[in-house]
Protein backbone atom coordinates (compact mmCIF):
# COMPACT_ATOMS: atom_id res chain seq x y z
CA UNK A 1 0.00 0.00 0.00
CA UNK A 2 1.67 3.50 -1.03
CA UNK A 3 0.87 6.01 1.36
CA UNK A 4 1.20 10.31 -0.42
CA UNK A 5 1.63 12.58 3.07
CA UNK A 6 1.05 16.43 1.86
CA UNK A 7 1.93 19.10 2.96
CA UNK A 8 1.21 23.20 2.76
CA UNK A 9 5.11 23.18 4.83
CA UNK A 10 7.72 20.96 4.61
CA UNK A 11 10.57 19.12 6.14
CA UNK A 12 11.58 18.88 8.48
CA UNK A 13 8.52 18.50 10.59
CA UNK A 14 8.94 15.95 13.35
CA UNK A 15 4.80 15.13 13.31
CA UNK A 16 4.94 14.41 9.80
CA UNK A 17 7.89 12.11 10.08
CA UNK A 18 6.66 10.41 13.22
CA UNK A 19 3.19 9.89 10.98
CA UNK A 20 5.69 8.29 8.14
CA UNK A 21 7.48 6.12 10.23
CA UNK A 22 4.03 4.75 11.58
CA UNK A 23 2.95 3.85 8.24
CA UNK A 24 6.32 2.39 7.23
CA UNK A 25 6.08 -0.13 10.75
CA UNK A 26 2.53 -1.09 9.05
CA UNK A 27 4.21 -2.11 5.84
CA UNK A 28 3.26 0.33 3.59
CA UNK A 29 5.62 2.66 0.87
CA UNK A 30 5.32 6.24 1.76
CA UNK A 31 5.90 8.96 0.06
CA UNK A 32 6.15 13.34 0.70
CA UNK A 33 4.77 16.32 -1.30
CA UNK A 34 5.34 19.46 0.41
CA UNK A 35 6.72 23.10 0.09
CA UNK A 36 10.52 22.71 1.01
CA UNK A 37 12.78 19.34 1.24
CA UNK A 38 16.28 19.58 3.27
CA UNK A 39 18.94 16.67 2.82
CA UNK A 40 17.64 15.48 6.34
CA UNK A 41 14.56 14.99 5.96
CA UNK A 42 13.42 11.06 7.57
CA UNK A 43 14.41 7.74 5.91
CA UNK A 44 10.72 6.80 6.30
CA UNK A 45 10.15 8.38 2.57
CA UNK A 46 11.04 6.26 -0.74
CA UNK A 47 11.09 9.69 -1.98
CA UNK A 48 10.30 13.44 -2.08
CA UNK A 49 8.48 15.79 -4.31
CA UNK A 50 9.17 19.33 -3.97
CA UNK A 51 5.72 21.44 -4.80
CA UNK A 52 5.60 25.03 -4.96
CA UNK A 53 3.28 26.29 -2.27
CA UNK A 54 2.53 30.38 -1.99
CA UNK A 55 0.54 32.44 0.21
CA UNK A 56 -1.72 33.00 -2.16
CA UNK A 57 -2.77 29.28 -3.02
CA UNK A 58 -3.13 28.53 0.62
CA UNK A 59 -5.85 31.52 1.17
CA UNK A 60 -7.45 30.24 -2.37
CA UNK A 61 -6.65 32.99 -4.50
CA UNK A 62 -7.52 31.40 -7.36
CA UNK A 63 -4.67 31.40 -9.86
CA UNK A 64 -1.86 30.69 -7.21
CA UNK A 65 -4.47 27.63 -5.57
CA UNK A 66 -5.05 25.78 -9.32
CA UNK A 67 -1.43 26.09 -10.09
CA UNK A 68 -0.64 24.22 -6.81
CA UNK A 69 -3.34 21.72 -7.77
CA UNK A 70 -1.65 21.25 -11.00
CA UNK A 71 1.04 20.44 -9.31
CA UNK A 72 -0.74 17.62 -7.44
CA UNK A 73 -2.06 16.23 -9.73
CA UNK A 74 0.84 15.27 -11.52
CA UNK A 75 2.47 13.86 -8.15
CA UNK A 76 -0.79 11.78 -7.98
CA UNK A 77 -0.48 10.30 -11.45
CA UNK A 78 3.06 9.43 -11.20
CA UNK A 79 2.94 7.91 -7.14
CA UNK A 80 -0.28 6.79 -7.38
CA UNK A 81 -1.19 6.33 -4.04
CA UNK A 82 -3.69 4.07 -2.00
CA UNK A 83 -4.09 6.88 0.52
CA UNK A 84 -3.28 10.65 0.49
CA UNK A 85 -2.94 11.67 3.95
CA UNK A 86 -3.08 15.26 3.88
CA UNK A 87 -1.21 17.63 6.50
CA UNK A 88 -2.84 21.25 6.76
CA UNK A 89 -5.84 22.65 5.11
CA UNK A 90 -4.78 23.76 2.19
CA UNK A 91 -3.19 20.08 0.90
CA UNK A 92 -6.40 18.32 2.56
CA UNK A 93 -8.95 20.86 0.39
CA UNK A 94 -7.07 20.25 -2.96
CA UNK A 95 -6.98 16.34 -2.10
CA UNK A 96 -10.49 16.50 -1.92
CA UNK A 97 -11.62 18.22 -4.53
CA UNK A 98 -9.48 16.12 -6.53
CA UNK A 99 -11.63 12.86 -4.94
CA UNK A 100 -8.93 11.38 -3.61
CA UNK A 101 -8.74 9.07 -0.97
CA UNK A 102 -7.79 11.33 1.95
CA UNK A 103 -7.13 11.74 5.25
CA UNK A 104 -7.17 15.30 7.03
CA UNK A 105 -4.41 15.73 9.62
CA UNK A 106 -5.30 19.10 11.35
CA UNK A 107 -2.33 19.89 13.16
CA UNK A 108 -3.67 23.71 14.15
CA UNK A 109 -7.31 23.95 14.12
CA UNK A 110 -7.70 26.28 11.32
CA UNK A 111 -10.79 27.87 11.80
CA UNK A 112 -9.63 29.63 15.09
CA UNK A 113 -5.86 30.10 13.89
CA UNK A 114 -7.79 32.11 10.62
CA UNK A 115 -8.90 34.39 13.24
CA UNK A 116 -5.71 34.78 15.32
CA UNK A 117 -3.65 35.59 12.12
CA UNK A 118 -5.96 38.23 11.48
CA UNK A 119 -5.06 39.68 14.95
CA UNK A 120 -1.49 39.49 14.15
CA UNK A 121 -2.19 41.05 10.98
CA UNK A 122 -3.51 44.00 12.57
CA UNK A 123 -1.29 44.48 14.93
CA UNK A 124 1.78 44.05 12.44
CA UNK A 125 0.01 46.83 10.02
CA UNK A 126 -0.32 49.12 13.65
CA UNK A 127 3.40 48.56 14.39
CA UNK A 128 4.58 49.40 10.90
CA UNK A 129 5.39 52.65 10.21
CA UNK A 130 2.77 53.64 7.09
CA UNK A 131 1.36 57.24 6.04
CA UNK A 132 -1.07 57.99 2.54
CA UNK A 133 -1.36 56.11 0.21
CA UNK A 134 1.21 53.70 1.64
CA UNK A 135 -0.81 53.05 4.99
CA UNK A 136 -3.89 52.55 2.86
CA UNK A 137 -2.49 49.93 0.53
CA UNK A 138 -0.76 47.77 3.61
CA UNK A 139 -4.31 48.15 4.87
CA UNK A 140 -6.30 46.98 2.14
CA UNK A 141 -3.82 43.90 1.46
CA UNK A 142 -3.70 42.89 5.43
CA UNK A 143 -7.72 43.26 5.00
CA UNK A 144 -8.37 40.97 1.76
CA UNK A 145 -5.76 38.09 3.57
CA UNK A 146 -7.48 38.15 6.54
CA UNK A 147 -10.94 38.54 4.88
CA UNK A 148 -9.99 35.26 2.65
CA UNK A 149 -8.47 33.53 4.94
CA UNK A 150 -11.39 33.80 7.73
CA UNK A 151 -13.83 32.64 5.23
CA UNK A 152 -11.94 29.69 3.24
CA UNK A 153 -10.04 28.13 6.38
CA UNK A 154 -13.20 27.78 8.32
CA UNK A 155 -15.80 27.15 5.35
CA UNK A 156 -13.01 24.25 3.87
CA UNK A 157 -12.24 22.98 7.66
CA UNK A 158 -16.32 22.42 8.13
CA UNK A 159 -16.35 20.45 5.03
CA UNK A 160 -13.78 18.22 5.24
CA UNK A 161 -14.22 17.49 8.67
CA UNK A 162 -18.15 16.17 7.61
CA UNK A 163 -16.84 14.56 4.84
CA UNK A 164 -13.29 12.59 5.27
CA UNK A 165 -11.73 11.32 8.43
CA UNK A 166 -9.65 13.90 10.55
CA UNK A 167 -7.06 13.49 12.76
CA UNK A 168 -6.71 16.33 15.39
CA UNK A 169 -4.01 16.97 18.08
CA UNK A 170 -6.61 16.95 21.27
CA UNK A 171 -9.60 15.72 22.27
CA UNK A 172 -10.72 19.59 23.39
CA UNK A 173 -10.29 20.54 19.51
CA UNK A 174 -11.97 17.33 18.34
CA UNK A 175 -14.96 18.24 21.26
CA UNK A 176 -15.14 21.60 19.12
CA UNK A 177 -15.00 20.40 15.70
CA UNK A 178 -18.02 18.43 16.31
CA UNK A 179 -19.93 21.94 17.70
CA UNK A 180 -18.78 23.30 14.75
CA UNK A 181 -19.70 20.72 12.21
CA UNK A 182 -23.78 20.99 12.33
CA UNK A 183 -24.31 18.62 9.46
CA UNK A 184 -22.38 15.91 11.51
CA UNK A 185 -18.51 14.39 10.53
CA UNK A 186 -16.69 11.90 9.76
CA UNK A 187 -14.50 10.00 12.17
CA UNK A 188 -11.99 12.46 14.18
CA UNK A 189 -9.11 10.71 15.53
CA UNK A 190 -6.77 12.53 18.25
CA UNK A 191 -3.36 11.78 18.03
CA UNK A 192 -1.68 14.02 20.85
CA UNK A 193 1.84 15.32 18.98
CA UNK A 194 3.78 13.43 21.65
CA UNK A 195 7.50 12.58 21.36
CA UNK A 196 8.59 9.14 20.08
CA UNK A 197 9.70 6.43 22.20
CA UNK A 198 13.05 6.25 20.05
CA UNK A 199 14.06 9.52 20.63
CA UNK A 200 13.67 9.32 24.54
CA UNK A 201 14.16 5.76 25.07
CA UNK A 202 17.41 6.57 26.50
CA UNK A 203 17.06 9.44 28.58
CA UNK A 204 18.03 9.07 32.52
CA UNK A 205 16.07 9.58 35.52
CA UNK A 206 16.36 13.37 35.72
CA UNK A 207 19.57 14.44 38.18
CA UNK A 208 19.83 16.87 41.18
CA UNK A 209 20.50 20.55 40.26
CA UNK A 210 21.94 22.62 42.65
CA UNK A 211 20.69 25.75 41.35
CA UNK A 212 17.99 26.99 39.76
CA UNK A 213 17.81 27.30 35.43
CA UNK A 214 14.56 27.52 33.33
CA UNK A 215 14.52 26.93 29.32
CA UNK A 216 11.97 27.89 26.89
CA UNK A 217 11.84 26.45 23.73
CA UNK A 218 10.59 28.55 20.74
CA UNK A 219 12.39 31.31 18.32
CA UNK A 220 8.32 32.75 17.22
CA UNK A 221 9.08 35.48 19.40
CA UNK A 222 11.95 37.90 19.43
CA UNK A 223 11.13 40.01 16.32
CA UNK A 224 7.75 39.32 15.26
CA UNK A 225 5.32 39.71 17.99
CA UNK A 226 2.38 36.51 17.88
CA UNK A 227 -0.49 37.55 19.48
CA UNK A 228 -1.13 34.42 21.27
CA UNK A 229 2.73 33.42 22.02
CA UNK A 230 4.08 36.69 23.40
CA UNK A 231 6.81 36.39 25.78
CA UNK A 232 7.68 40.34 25.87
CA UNK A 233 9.50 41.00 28.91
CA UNK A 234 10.49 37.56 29.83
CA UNK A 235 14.01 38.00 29.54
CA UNK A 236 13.89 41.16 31.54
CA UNK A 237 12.25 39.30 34.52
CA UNK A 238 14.91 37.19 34.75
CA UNK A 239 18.00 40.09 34.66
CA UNK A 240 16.06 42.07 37.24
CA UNK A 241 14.97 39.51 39.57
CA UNK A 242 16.28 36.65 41.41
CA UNK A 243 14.94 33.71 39.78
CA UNK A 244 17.72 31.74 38.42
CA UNK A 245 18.73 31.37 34.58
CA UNK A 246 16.70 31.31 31.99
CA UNK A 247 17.74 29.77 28.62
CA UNK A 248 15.99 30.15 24.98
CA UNK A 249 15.95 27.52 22.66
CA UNK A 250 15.48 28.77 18.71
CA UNK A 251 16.20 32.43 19.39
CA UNK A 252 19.90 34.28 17.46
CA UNK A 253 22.82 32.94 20.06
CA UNK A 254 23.55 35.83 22.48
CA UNK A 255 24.33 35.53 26.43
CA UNK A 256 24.16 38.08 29.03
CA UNK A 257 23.58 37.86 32.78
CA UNK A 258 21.19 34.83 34.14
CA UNK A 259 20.26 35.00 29.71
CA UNK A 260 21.02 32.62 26.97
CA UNK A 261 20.13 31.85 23.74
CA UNK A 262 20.71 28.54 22.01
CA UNK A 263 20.18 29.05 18.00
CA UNK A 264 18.20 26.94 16.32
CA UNK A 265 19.94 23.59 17.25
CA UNK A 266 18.95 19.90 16.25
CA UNK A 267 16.52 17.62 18.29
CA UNK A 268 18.77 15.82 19.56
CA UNK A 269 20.94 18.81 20.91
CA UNK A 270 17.59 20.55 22.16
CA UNK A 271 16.69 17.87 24.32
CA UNK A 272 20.66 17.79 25.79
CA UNK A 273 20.16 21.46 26.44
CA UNK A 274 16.56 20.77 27.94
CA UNK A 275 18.28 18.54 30.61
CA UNK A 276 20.93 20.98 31.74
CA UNK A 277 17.67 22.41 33.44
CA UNK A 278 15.36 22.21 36.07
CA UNK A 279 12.17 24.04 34.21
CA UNK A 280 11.07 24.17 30.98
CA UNK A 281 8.35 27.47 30.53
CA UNK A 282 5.09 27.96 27.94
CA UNK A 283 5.11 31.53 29.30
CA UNK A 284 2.81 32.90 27.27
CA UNK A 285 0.60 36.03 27.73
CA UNK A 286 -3.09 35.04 28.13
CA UNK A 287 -5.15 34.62 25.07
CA UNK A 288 -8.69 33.31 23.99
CA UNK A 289 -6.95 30.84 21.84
CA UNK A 290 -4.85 29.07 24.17
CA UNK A 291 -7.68 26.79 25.28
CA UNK A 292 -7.50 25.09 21.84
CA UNK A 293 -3.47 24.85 21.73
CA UNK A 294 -1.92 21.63 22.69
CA UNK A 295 2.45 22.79 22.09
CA UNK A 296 4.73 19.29 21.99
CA UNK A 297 7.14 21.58 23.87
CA UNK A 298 4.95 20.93 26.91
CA UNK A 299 6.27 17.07 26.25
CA UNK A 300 9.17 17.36 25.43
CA UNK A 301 9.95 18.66 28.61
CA UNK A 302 8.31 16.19 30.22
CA UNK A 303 10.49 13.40 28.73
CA UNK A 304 13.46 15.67 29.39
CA UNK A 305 12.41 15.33 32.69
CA UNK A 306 11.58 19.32 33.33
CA UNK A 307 9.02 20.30 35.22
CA UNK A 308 6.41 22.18 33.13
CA UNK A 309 5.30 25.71 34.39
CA UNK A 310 2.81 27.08 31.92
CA UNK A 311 -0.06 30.15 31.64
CA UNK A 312 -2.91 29.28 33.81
CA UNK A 313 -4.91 29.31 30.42
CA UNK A 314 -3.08 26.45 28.08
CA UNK A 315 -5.87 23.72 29.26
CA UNK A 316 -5.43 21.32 27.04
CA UNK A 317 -2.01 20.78 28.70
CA UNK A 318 -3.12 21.20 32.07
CA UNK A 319 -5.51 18.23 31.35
CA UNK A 320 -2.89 16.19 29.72
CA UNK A 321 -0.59 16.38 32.78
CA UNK A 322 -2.71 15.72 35.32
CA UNK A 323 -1.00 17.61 37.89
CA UNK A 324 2.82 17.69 36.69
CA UNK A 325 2.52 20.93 36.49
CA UNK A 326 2.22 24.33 37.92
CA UNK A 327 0.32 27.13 36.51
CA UNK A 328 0.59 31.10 36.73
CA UNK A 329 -1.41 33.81 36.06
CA UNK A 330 0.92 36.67 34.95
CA UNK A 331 4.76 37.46 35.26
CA UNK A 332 4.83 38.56 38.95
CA UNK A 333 2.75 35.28 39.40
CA UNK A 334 5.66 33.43 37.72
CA UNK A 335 8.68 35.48 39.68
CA UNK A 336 7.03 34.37 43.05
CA UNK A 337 6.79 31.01 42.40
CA UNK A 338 10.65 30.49 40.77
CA UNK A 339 11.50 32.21 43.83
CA UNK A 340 10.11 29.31 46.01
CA UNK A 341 11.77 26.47 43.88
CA UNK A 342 14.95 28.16 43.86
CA UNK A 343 15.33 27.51 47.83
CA UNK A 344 13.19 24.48 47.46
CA UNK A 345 15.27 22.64 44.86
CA UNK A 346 14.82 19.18 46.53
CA UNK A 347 10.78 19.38 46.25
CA UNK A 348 11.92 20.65 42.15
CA UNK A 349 13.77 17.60 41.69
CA UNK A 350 10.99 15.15 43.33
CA UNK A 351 8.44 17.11 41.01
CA UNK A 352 10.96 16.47 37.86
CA UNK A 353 11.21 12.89 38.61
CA UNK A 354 7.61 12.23 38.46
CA UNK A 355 6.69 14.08 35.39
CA UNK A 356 9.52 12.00 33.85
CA UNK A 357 7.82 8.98 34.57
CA UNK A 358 4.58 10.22 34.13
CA UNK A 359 5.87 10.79 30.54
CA UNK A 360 7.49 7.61 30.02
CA UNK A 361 4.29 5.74 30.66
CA UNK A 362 1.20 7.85 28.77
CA UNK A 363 2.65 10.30 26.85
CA UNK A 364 4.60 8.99 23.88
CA UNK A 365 3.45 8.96 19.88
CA UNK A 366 2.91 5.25 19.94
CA UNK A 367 0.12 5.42 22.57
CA UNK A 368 -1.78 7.01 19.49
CA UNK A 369 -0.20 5.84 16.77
CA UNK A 370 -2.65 3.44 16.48
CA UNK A 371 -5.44 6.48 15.49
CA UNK A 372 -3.61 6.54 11.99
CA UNK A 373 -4.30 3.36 11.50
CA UNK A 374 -7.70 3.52 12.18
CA UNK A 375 -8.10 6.58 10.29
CA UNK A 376 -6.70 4.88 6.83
CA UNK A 377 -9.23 2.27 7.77
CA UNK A 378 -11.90 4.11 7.43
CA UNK A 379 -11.69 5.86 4.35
């Protein structure tokens, strides 16, 4: 059985790889379609096609979107696969308009990220600085993209969620695409975007730190403010207060006092750096979105064996970790409770044991895997 995965992105991207690798333990050939290929990308793929995605074709402006379908189409004809399974809304409409045998793999919920990108698109056209006939262009393009994407993302999520099987990343989105789907859907499948038990199979028992280091993990954030993933003024907290170190994964290197930044660095060097700390941090700013966010960084710090400290509003997670974690409500929330930990580090490391086991046992991509199975099946 040859399986097509699509894609709107492209590789690397660890869910789409993990979804490969599933397939290939079931037998079958797989194959990738997506916007950009590096030289790493997983060994699960007999082969890749490069397609040329735009901006344009993934809001459904019409020339840009049928030149992408051109595109795969031919793919089709020449892999000619027993199941497409399509990553991201923009693959999964084409797929189906095309009638082919597809499965939807939502990884963001796109009816409510259409509305958050037009929030950041709004705030980015406030920001820049625009006057006549300048400022009224940038406004009129910012308005059409957030205009199209509004209406196609959630009109094209509502019909391919009634009509093909979907896999989601948690139960609290699935809960909402069924609200949101009056006509009734198909199957919906959660497959949490957990890490793999190769990757972590041969992590230790988390050790005793004597002092006191956070880590976030995330570069979406230093010069393009997200709406729903601001961190402004994190750093700051930690130079001005006594709460330990703080490290960022993904942002430009750079290192000043109780600051670091890592780079972007490989998965395997991320999760080394994740274990030279005590507490890995989704600190960000309250928004109505976060309810229907479910970050793997929240994981992967739990296999690191981290503790997880996270906005009181990221319920998903909350729910997933069943207590292995601690909430907080706003940056002074945050400061107060680092400042416990850092004089209670033998209750931290007691707390970092038993989210590592926690993690070991439930949450790892082959407790699902089994979804994708069952979601091929039911084409």
């Amino acid at each position: 059985m040859k399986v097509l995965h699509l894609s709107d992105d492209g590789l690397p991207d660890w869910r789409v790889e993990k979804a490969a690798l599933t397939g290939k333990k079931n037998g079958f050939e797989i194959f990738f379609g997506g916007r950009f290929i590096t030289n790493g990308h997983s060994a699960a793929f007999s082969r890749a096609y490069p397609i040329e995605w735009t901006a344009g074709a993934m809001i459904g402006v019409p020339y840009f979107y049928d030149r992408v379908k051109k595109q795969i189409t031919r793919l089709v004809n020449e892999v000619r696969p027993d199941i497409v399974h399509s990553h991201n809304i923009g693959s999964a409409k084409i797929s189906f308009e095309l009638g082919l045998p597809v499965v939807f793999d939502d990884h963001e919920y796109f009816g409510m990220l259409s509305l958050v990108n037009a929030e950041n698109l709004r705030l980015q056209g406030h920001t820049r600085h625009h006057s006549g006939i300048g400022r009224l262009i940038n406004d009129m393009k910012l308005s059409f993209i957030s205009r199209r994407s509004i209406s196609n993302w959630t009109k094209w999520e509502r019909e391919l969620v009634s009509s093909v099987p979907t896999i989601t990343v948690s139960e609290q989105i699935a809960q909402d695409l069924r609200k949101q789907s009056p006509g009734g859907t198909r199957h919906i499948f959660v497959v949490p975007n957990f890490p793999s038990e190769a990757e972590t199979i041969e992590f230790n028992e988390p050790e005793f730190h004597e002092k006191l280091s956070c880590v976030y993990a995330g570069g979406d954030s230093k010069h393009k403010q997200v709406i729903n993933r601001d961190i402004s003024g994190l750093t700051n907290l930690f130079m001005i207060r006594d709460i330990g170190n703080l490290t960022i994964i993904g942002w430009e290197p750079e290192s000043s006092q109780n600051f670091k930044a890592t780079g972007f660095i490989p998965r395997d060097k991320m999760f080394f750096e994740m274990r030279q700390n005590s507490i890995g941090m989704i600190p960000w700013k309250k928004h109505w979105s976060h309810s229907f966010l479910n970050p793997n960084k929240a994981y992967e710090y739990a296999h690191a064996g981290l503790f997880v400290m996270l906005t009181s509003d990221l319920t998903s997670v909350i729910h997933t970790l069943e207590g292995n974690c601690l909430t907080f409500d706003n940056y002074e929330d945050l400061a107060l409770k680092l400042q416990h930990f850092k004089t209670n580090m033998e209750e931290l490391h007691k707390k970092r044991v038993d989210i590592f086991n926690y993690a070991r046992n439930y949450l790892t991509w082959e407790k699902y895997e089994k979804n994708i199975i069952d979601a091929y099946k039911s084409i």
